[in-house]
N, C-alpha and C. Protein backbone atom coordinates (compact mmCIF):
# COMPACT_ATOMS: atom_id res chain seq x y z
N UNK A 1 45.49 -6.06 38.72
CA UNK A 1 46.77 -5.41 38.94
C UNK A 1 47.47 -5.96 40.19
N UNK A 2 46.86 -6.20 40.80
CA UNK A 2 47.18 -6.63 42.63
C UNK A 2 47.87 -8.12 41.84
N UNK A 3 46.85 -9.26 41.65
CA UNK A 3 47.77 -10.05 41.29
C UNK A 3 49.25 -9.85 40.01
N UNK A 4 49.30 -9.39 39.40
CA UNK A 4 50.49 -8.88 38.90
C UNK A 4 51.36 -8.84 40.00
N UNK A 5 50.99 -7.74 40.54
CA UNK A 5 52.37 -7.40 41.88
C UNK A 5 52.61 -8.47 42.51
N UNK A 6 51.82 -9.24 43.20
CA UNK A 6 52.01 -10.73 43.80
C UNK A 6 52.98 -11.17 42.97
N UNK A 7 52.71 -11.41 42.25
CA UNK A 7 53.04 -12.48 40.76
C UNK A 7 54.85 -11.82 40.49
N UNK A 8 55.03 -10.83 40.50
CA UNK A 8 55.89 -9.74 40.02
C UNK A 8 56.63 -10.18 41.68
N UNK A 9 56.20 -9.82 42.51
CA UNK A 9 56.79 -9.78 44.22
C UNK A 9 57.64 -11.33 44.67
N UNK A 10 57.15 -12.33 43.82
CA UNK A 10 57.65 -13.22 44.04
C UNK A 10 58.72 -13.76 42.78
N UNK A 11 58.61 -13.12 41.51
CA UNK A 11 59.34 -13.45 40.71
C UNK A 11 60.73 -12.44 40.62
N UNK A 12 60.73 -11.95 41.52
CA UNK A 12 61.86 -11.18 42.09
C UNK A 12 62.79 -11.62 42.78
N UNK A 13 62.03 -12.46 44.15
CA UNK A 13 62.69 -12.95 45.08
C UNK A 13 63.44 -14.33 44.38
N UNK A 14 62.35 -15.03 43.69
CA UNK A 14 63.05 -16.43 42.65
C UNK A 14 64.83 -15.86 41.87
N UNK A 15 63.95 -15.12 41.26
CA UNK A 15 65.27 -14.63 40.55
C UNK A 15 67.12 -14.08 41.29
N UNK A 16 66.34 -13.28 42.61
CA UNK A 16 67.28 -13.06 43.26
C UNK A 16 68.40 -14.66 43.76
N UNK A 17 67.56 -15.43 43.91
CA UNK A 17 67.83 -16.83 44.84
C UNK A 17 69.26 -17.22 43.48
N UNK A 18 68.88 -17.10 42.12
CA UNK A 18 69.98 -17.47 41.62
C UNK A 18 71.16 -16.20 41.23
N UNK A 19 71.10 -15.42 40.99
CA UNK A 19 71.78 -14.53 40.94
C UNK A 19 72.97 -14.68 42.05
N UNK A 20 74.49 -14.42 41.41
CA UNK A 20 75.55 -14.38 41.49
C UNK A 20 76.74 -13.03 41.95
N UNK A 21 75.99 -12.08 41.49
CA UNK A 21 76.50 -10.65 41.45
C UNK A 21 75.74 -9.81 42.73
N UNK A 22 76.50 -9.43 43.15
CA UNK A 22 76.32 -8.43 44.22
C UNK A 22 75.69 -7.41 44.05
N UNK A 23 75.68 -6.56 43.11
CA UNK A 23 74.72 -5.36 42.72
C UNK A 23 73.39 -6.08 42.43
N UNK A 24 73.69 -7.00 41.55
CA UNK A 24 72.43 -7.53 40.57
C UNK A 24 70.83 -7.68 41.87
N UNK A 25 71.85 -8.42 43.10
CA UNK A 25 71.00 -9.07 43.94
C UNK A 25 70.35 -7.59 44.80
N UNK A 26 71.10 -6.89 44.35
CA UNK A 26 70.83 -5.43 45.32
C UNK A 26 69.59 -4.98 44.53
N UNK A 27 70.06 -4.76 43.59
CA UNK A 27 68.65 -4.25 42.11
C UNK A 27 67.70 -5.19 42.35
N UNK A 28 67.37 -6.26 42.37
CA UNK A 28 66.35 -7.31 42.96
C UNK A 28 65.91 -7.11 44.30
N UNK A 29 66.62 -6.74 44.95
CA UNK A 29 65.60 -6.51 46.20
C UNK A 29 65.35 -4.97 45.85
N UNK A 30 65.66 -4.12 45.37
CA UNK A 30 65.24 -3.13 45.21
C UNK A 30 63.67 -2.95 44.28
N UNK A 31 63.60 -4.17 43.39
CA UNK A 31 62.00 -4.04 42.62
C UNK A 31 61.09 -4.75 43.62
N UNK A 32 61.90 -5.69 44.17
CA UNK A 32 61.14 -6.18 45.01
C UNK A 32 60.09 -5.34 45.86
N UNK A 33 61.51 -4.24 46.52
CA UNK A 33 60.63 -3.93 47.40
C UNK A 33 59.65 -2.59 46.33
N UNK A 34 59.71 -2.17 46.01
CA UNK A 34 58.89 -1.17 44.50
C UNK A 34 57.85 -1.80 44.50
N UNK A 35 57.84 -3.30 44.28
CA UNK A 35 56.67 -3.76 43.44
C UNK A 35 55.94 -3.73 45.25
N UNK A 36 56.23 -4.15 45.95
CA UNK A 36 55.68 -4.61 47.60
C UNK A 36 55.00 -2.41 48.15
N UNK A 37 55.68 -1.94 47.63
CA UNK A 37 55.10 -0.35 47.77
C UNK A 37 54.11 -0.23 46.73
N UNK A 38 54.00 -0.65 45.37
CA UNK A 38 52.82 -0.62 44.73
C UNK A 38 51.70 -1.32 44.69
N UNK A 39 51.86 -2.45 45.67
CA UNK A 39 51.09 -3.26 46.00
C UNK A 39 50.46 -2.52 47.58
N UNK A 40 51.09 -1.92 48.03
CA UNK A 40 50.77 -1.00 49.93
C UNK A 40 49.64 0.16 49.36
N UNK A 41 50.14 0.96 48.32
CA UNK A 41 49.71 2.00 47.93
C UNK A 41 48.46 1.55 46.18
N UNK A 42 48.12 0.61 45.99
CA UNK A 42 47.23 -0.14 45.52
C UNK A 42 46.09 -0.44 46.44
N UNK A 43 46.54 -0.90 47.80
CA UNK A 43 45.53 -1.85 48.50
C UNK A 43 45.10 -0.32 49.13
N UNK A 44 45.76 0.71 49.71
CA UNK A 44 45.77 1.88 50.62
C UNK A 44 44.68 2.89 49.71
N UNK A 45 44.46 2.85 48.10
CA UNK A 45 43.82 3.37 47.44
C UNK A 45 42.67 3.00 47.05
N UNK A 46 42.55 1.13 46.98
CA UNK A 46 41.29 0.57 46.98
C UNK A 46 40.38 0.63 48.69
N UNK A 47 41.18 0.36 49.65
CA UNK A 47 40.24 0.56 50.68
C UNK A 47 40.21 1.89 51.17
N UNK A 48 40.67 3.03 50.80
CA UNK A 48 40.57 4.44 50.64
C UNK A 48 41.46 4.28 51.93
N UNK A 49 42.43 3.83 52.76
CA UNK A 49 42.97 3.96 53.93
C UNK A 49 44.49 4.96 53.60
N UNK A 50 44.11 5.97 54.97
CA UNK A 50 45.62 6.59 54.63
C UNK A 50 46.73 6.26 54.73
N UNK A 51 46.51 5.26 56.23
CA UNK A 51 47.60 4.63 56.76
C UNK A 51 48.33 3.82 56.27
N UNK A 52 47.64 3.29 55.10
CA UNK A 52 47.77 1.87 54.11
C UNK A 52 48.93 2.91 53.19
N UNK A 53 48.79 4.19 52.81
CA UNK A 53 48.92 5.00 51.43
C UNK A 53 50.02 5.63 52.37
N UNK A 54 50.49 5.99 53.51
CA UNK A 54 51.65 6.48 53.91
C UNK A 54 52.54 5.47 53.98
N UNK A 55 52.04 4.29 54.45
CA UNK A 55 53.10 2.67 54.69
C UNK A 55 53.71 2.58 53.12
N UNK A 56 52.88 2.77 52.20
CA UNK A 56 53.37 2.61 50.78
C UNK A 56 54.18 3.68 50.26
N UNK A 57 54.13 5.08 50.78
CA UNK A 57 55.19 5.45 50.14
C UNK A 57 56.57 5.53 50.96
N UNK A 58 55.95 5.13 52.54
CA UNK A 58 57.50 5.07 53.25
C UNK A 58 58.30 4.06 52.62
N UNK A 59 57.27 2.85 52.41
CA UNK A 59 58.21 1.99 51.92
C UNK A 59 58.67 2.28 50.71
N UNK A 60 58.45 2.71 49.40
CA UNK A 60 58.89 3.12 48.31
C UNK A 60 60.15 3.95 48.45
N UNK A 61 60.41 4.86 49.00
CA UNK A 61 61.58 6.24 49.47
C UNK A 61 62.52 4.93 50.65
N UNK A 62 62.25 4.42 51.42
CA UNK A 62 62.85 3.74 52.38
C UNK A 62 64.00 2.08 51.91
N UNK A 63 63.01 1.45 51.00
CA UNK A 63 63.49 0.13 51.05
C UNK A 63 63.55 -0.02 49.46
N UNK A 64 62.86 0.81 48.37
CA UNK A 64 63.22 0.95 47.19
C UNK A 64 64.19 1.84 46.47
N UNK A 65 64.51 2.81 47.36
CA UNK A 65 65.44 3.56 47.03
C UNK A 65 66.62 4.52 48.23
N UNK A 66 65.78 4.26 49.67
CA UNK A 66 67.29 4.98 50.37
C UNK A 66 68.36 3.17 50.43
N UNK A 67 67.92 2.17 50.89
CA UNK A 67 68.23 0.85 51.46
C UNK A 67 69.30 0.67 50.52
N UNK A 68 68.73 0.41 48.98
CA UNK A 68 69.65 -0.09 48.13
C UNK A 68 70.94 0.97 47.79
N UNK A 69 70.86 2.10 47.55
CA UNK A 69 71.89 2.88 47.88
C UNK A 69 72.67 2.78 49.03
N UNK A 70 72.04 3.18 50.44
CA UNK A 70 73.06 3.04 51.51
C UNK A 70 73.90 1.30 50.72
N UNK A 71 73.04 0.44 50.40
CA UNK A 71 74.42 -1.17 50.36
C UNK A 71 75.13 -0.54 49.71
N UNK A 72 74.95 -0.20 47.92
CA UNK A 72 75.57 -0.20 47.03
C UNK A 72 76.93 0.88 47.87
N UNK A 73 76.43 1.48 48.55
CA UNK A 73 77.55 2.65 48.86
C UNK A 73 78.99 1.42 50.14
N UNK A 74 78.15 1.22 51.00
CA UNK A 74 78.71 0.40 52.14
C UNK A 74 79.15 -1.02 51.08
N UNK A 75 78.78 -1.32 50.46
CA UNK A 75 79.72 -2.50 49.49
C UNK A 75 80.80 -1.91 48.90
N UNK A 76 80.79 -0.65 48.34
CA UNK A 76 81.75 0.03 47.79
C UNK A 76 82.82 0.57 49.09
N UNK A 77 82.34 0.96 49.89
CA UNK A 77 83.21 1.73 51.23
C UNK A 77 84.01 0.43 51.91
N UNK A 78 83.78 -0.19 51.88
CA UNK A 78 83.88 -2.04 52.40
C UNK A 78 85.13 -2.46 51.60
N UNK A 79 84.87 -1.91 49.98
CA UNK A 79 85.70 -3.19 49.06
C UNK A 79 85.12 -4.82 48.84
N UNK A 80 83.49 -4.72 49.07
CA UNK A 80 83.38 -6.08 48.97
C UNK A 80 82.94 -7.01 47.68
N UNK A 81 83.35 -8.24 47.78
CA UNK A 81 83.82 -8.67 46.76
C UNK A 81 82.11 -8.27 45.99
N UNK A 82 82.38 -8.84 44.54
CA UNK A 82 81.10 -8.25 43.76
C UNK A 82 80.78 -9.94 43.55
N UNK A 83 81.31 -10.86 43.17
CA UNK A 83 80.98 -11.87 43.32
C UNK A 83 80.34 -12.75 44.24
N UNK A 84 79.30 -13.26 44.48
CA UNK A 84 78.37 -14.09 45.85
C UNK A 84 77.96 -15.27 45.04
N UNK A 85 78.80 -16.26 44.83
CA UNK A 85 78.04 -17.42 44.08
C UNK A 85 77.60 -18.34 45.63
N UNK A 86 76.37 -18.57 45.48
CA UNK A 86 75.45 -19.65 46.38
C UNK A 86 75.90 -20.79 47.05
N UNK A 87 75.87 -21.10 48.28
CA UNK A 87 76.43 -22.45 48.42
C UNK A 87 75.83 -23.55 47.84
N UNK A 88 74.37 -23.44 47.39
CA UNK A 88 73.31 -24.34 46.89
C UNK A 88 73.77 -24.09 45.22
N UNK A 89 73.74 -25.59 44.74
CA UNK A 89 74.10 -25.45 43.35
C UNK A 89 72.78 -25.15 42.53
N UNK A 90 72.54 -24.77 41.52
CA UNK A 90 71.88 -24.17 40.65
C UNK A 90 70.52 -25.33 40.49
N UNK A 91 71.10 -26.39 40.09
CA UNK A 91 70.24 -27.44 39.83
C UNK A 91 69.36 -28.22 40.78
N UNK A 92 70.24 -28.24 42.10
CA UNK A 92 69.29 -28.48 43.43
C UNK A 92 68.77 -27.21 43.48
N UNK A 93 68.67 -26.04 43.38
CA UNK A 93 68.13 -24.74 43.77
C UNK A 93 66.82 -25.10 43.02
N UNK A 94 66.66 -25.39 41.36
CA UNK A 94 65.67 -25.96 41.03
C UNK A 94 64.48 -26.58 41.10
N UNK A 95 65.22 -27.63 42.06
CA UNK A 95 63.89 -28.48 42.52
C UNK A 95 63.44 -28.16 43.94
N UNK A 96 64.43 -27.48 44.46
CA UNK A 96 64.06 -26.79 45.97
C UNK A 96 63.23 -25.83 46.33
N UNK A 97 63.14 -24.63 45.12
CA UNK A 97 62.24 -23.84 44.99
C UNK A 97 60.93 -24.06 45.03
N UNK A 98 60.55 -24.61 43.67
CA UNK A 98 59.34 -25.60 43.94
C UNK A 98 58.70 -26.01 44.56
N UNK A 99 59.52 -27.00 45.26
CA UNK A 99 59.35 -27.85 46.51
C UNK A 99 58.55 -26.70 47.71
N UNK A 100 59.50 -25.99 48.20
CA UNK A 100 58.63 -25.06 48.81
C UNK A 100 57.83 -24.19 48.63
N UNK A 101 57.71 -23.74 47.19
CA UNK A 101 56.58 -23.10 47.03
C UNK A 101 54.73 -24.19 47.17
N UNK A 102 55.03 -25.57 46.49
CA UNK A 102 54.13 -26.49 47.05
C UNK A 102 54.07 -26.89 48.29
N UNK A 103 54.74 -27.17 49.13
CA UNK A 103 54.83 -27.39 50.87
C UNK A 103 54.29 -25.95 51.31
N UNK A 104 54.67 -24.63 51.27
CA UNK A 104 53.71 -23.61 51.88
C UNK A 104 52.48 -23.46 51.29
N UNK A 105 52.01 -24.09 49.76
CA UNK A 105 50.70 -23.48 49.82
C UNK A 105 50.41 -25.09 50.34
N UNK A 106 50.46 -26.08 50.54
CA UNK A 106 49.80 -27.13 51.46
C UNK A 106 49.67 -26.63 52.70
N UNK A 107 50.77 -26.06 53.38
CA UNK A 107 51.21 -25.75 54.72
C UNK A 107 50.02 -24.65 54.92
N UNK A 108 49.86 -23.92 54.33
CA UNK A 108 49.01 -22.25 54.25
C UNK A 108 47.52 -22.76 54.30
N UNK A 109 47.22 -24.17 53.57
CA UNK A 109 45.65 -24.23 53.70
C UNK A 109 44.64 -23.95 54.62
N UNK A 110 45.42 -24.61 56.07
CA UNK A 110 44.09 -23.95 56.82
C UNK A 110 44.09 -22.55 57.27
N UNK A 111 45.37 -21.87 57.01
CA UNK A 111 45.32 -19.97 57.14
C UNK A 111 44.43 -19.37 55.85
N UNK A 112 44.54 -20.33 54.97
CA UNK A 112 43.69 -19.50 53.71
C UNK A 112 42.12 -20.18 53.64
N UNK A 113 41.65 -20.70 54.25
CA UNK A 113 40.24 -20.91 54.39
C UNK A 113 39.85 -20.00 55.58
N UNK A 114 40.39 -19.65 56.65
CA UNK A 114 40.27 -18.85 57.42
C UNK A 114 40.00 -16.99 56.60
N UNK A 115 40.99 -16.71 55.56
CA UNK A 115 41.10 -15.61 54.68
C UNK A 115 40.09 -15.48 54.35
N UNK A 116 39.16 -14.51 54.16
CA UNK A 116 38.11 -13.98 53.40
C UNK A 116 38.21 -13.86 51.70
N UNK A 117 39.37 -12.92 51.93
CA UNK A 117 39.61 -12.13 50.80
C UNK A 117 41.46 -12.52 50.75
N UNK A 118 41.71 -12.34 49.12
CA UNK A 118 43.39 -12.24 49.17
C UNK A 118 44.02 -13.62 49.48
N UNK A 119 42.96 -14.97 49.51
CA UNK A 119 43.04 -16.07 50.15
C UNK A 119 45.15 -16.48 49.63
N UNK A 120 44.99 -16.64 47.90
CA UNK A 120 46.24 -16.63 47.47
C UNK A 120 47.37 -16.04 47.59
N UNK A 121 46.90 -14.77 48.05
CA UNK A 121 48.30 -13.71 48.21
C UNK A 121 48.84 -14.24 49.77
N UNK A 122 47.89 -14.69 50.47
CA UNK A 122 48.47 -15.44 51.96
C UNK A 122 49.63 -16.65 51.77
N UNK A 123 48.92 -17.49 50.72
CA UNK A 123 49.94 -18.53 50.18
C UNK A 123 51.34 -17.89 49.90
N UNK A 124 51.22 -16.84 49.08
CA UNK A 124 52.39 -16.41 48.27
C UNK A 124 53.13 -15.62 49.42
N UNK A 125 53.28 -14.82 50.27
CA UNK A 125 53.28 -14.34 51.03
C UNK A 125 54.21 -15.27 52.12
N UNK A 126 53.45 -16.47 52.59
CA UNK A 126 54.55 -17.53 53.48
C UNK A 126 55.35 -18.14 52.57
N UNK A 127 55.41 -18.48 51.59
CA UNK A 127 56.12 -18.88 50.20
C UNK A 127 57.52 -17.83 50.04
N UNK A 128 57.01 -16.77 50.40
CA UNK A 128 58.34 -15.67 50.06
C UNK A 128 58.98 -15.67 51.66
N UNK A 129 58.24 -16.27 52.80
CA UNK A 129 59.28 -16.13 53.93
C UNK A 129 59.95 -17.42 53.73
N UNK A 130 59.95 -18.65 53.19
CA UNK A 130 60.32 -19.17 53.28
C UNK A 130 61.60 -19.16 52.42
N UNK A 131 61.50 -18.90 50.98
CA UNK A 131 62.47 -18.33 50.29
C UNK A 131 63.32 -17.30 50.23
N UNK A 132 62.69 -16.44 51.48
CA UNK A 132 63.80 -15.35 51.95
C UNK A 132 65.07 -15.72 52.79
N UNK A 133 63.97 -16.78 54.02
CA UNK A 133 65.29 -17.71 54.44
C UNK A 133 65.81 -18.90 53.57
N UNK A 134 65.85 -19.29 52.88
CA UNK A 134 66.70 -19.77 51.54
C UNK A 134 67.54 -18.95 51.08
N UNK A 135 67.25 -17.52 51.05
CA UNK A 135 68.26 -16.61 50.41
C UNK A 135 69.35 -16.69 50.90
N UNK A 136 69.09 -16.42 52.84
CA UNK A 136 69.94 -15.95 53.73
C UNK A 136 70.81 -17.05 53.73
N UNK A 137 70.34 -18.52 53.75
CA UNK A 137 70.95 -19.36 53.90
C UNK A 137 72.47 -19.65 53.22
N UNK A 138 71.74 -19.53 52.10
CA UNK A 138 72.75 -20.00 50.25
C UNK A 138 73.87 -19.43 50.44
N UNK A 139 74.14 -18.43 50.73
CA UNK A 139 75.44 -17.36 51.12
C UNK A 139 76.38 -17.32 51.93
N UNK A 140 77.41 -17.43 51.77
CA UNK A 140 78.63 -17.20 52.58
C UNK A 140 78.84 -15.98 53.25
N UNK A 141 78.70 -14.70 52.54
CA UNK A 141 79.08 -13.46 52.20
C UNK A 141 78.04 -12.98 53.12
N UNK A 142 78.49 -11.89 53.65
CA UNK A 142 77.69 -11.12 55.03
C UNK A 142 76.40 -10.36 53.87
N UNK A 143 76.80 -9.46 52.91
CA UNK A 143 75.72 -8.46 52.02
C UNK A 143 74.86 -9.32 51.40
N UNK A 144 74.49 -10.72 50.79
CA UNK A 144 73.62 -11.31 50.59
C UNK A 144 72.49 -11.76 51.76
N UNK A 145 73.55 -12.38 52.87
CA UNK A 145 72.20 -12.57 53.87
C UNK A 145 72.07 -11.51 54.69
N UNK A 146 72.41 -9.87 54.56
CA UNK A 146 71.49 -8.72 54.91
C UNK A 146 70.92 -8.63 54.11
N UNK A 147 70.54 -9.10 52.62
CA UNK A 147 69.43 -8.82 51.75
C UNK A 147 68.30 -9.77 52.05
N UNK A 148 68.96 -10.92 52.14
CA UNK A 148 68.18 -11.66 52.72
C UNK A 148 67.19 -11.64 53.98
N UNK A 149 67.87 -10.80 55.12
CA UNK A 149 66.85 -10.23 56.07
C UNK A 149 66.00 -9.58 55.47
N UNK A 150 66.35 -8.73 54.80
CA UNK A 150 65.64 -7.58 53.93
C UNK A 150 64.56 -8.08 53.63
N UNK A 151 64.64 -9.25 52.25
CA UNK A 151 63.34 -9.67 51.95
C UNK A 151 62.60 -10.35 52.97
N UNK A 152 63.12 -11.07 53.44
CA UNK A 152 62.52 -11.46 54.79
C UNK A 152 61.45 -10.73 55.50
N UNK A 153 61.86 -9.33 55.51
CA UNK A 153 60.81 -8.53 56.32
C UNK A 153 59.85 -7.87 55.20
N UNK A 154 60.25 -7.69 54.16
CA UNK A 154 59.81 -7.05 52.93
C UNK A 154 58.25 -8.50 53.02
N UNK A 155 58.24 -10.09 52.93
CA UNK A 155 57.73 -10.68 53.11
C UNK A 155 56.62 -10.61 54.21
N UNK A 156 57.05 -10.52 55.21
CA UNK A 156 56.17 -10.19 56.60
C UNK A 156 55.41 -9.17 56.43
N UNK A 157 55.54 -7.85 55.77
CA UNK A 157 54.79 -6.94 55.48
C UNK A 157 53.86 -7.41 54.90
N UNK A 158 54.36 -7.73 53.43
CA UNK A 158 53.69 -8.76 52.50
C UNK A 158 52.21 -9.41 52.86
N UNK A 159 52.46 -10.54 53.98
CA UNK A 159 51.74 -11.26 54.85
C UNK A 159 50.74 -10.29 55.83
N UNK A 160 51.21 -9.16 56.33
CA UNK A 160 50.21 -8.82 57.59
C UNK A 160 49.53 -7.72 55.91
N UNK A 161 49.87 -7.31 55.14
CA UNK A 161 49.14 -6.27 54.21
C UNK A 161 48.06 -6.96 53.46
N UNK A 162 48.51 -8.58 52.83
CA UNK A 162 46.90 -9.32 52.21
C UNK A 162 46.33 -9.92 53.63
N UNK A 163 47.00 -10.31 54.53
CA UNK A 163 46.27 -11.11 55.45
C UNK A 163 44.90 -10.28 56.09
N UNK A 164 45.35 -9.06 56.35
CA UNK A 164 44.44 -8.56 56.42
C UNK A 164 43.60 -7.01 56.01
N UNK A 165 44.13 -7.22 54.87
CA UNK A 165 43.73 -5.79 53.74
C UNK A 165 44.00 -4.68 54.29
N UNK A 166 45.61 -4.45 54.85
CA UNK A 166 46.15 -3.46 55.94
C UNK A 166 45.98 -3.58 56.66
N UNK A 167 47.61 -3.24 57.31
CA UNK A 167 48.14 -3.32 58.69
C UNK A 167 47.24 -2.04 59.88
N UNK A 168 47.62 -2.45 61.08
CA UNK A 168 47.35 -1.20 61.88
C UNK A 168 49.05 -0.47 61.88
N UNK A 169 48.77 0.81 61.80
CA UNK A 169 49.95 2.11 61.70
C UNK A 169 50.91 1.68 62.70
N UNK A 170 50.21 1.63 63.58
CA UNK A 170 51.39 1.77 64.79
C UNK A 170 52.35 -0.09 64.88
N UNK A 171 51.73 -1.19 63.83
CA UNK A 171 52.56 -2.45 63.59
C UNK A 171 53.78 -1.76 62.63
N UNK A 172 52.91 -1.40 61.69
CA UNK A 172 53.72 -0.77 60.00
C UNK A 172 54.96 -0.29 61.03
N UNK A 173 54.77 0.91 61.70
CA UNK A 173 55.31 1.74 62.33
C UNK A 173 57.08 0.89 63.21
N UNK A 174 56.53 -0.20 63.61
CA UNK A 174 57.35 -0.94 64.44
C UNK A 174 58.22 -1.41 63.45
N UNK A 175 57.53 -2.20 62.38
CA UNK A 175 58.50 -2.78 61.46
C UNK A 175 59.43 -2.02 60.98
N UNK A 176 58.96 -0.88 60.31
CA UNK A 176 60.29 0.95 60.02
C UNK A 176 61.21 0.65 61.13
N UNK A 177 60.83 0.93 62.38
CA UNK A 177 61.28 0.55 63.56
C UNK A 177 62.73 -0.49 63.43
N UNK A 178 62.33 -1.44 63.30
CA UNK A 178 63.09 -2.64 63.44
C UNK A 178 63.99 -2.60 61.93
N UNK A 179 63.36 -2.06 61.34
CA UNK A 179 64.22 -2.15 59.96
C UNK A 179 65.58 -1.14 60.32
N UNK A 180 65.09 0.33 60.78
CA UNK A 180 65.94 1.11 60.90
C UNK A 180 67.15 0.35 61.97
N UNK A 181 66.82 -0.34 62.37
CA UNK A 181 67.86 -0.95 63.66
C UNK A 181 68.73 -1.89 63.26
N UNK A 182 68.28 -2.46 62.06
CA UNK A 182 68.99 -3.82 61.01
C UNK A 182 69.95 -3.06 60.16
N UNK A 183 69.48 -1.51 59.51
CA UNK A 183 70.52 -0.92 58.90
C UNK A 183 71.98 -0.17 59.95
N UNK A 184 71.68 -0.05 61.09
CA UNK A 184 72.51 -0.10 62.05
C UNK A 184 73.47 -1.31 62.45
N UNK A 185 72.93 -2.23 62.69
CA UNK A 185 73.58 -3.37 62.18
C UNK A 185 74.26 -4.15 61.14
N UNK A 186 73.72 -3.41 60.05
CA UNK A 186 73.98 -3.91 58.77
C UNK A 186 75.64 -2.91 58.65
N UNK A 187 75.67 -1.92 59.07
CA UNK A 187 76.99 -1.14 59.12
C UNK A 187 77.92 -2.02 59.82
N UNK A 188 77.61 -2.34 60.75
CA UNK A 188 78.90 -3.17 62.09
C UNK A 188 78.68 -4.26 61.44
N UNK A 189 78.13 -4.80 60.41
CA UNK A 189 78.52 -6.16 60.15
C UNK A 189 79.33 -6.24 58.64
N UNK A 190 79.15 -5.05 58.44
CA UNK A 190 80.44 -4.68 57.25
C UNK A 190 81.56 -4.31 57.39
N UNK A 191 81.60 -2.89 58.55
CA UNK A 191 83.15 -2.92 58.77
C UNK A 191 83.69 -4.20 59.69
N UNK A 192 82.60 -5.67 60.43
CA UNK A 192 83.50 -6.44 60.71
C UNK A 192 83.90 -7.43 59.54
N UNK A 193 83.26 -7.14 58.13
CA UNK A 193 83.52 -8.38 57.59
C UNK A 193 84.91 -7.62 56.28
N UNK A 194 84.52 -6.42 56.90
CA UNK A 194 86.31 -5.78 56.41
C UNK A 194 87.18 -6.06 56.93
N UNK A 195 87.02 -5.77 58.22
CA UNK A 195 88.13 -6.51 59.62
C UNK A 195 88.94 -7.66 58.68
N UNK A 196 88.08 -8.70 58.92
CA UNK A 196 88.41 -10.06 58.30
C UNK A 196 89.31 -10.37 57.06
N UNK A 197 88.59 -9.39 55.99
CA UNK A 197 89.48 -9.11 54.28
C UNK A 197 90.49 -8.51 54.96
């Protein structure tokens, strides 16, 4: 099941990378982050940890379902456009993907001989930070590369949760932290990119 979610966690973020539509990309980080809470609250149930099983459902209520609402609402309050086509064309996006998904698991080898356990999900894991900043990149439009942070950190979780079969509380804790401070930001960088329209 764990690999599923891996498998599922990254075929989210792929998909997001081409996607065009503004909601669409919102609904994509929204399974994203779902599948990344059933994967918290999977690992939090196999190693019987609570801390693992509260991180999973903050994140589920937090980044699967308050996050994508607050955008959908602040895209709507905004007026912003619904259209986000990529600066990267479709067909280079193609071979670019790839490309880095083979360069991080080369890049990842000596972190995953170090791994005990979960050796692959480490691969997949720097694979999705790298394609998160690809996300951020591709975009013109301010609401794609805040999703793009999004997965970005959605990734890093990712990474410290197989790297080492759960986080300590009080890291988890920081990241909420820092997230809550990006959706603060994520407001002032909408009404300035209303300013602008």
């Amino acid at each position: 099941m764990e690999d599923f979610l891996i498998g599922l966690f990254l075929a989210t973020l792929i998909t997001a990378l081409f996607t065009t539509r503004l909601y669409r990309l919102i609904s994509w980080y929204a399974l994203n982050s779902l599948t990344l809470a059933l994967l918290a609250l999977l690992i939090g149930y196999r190693l019987n940890d609570n801390a693992m099983l509260i991180s999973g459902v903050i994140t589920l209520i937090l980044k699967a379902v308050a996050i994508p609402l607050i955008l959908k609402k602040l895209s709507i309050r905004f007026n912003l456009s619904r259209e986000s086509k990529p600066n990267i064309e479709p067909y280079y996006a193609i071979i670019l993907i790839p490309a880095i998904l083979v360069f991080t698991f080369y890049l990842s080898e000596p972190i995953v001989n170090m791994v005990e356990h979960n050796a692959n999900y480490v691969a997949v894991s720097i694979s999705s930070l790298f394609l998160s900043l690809l996300l951020m990149m591709e975009h013109k439009n301010i609401a794609p590369k805040i999703i793009g942070f999004l997965t970005l950190e959605n990734a890093l979780f990712l990474l410290g949760t197989t790297a080492t079969d759960g986080m300590p509380m009080l890291i988890e804790l920081g990241i909420f932290f820092d997230l809550l401070m990006a959706i603060v930001i994520i407001n002032l960088l909408f009404k300035n990119e209303e300013a602008r329209l």
